[in-house]
Protein backbone atom coordinates (compact mmCIF):
# COMPACT_ATOMS: atom_id res chain seq x y z
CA UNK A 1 -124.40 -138.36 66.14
CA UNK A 2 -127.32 -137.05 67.45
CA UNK A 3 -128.00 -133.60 69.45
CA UNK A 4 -127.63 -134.67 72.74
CA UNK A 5 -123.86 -136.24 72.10
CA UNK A 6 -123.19 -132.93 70.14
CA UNK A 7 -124.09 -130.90 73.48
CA UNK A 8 -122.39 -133.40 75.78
CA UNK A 9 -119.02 -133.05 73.48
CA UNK A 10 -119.38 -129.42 72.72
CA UNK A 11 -119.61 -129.22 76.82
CA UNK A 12 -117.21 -131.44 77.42
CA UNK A 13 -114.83 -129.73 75.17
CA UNK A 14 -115.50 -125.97 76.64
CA UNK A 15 -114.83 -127.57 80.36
CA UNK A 16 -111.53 -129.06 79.11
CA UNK A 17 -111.00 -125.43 77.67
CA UNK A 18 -112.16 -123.86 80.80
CA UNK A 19 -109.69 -126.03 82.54
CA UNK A 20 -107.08 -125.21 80.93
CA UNK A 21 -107.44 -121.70 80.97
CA UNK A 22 -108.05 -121.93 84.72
CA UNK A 23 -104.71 -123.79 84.62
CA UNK A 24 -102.45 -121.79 82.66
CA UNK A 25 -103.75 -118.46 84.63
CA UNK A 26 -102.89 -119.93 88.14
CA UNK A 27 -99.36 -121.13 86.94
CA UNK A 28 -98.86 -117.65 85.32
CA UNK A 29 -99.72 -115.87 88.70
CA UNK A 30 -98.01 -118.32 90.45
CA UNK A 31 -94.36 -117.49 88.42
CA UNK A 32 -95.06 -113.87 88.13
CA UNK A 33 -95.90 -113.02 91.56
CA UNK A 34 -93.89 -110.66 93.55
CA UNK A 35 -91.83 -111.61 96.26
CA UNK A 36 -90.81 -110.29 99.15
CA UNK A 37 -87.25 -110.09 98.73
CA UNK A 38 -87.93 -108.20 95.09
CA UNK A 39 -90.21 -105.67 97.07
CA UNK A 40 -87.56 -105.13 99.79
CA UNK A 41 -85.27 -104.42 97.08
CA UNK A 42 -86.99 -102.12 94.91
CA UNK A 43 -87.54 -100.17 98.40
CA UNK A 44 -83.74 -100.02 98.61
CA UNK A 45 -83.31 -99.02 95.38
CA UNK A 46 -85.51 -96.45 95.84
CA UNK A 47 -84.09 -94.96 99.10
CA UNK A 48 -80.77 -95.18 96.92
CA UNK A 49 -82.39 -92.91 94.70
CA UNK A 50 -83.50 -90.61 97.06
CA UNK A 51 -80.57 -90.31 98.62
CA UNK A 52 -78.72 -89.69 95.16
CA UNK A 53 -81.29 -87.19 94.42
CA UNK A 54 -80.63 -85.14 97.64
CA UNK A 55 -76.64 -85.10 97.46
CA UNK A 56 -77.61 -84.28 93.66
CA UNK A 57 -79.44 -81.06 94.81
CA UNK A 58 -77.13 -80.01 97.91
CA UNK A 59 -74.56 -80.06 94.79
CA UNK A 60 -76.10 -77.57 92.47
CA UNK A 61 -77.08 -75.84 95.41
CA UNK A 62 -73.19 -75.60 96.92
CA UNK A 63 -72.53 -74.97 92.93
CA UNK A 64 -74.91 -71.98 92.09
CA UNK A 65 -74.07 -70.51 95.99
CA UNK A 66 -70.28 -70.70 94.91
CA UNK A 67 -70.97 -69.00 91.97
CA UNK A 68 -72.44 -66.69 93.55
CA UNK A 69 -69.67 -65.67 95.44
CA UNK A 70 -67.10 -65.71 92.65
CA UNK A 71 -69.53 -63.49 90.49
CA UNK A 72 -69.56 -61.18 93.58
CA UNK A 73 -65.26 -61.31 94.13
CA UNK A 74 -65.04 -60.79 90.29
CA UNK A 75 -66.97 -57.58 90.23
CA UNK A 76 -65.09 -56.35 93.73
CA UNK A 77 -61.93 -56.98 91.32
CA UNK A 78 -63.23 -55.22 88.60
CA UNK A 79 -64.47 -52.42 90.62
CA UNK A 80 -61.02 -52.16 92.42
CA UNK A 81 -59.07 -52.58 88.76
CA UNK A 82 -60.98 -49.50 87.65
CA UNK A 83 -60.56 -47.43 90.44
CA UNK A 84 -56.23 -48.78 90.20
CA UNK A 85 -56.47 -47.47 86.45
CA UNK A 86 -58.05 -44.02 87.32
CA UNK A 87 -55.81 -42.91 89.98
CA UNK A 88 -52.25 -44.52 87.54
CA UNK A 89 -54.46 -42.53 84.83
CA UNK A 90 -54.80 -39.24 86.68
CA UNK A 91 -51.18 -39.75 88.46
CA UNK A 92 -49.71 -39.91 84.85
CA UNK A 93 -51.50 -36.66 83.95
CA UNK A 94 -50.36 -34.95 87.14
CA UNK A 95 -46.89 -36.29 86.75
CA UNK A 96 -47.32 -34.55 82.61
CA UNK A 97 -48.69 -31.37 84.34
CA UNK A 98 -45.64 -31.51 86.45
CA UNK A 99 -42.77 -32.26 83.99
CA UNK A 100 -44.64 -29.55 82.32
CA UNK A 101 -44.47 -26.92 84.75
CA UNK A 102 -40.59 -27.99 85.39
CA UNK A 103 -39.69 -27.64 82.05
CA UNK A 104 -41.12 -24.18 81.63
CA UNK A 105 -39.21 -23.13 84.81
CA UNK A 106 -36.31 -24.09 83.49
CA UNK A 107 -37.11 -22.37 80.50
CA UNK A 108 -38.14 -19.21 82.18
């Protein structure tokens, strides 16, 4: 074998390469390729999301204003339980005083 048949095969054999690189990209492309039906889905999907992601924050935000509230009607109670337990607390002592002063009366 002289040079020019090696150059002739070595071409030959990088064009059958070539080709079959060519080959196996186009069918790869060809499979792989996005449709239109897959995009019109994912864009579904998505406004599924979005929409998930909006009743999502309307919740926490119903959730931390109804907290809200309840932390505010909890401390009314509390307020309102103290004030109960000072005026039973001083009505006990002024009922004491008066069984108090009765009892020396009758004494006296």
């Amino acid at each position: 074998m002289d040079r020019t048949e090696l150059v002739i095969v070595t071409a030959l054999i990088l064009f059958v390469a070539f080709c079959i690189g060519w080959g196996t990209c186009w069918a790869w492309h060809r499979f792989t390729r996005v449709t239109g039906a897959d995009v019109s889905e994912l864009d579904s999907m998505a406004a599924a999301l979005h929409e998930a992601e909006e009743a999502r924050d309307a919740a926490v935000a119903y959730q931390e204003q109804r907290e809200a509230a309840l932390t505010a009607q909890l401390n009314q109670s509390e307020a309102e339980l103290s004030a109960a337990m000072d005026g039973l607390r001083a009505a006990r002592t002024e009922a004491a005083e008066l069984r108090a002063w009765i009892e020396q009366q009758n004494q006296g």
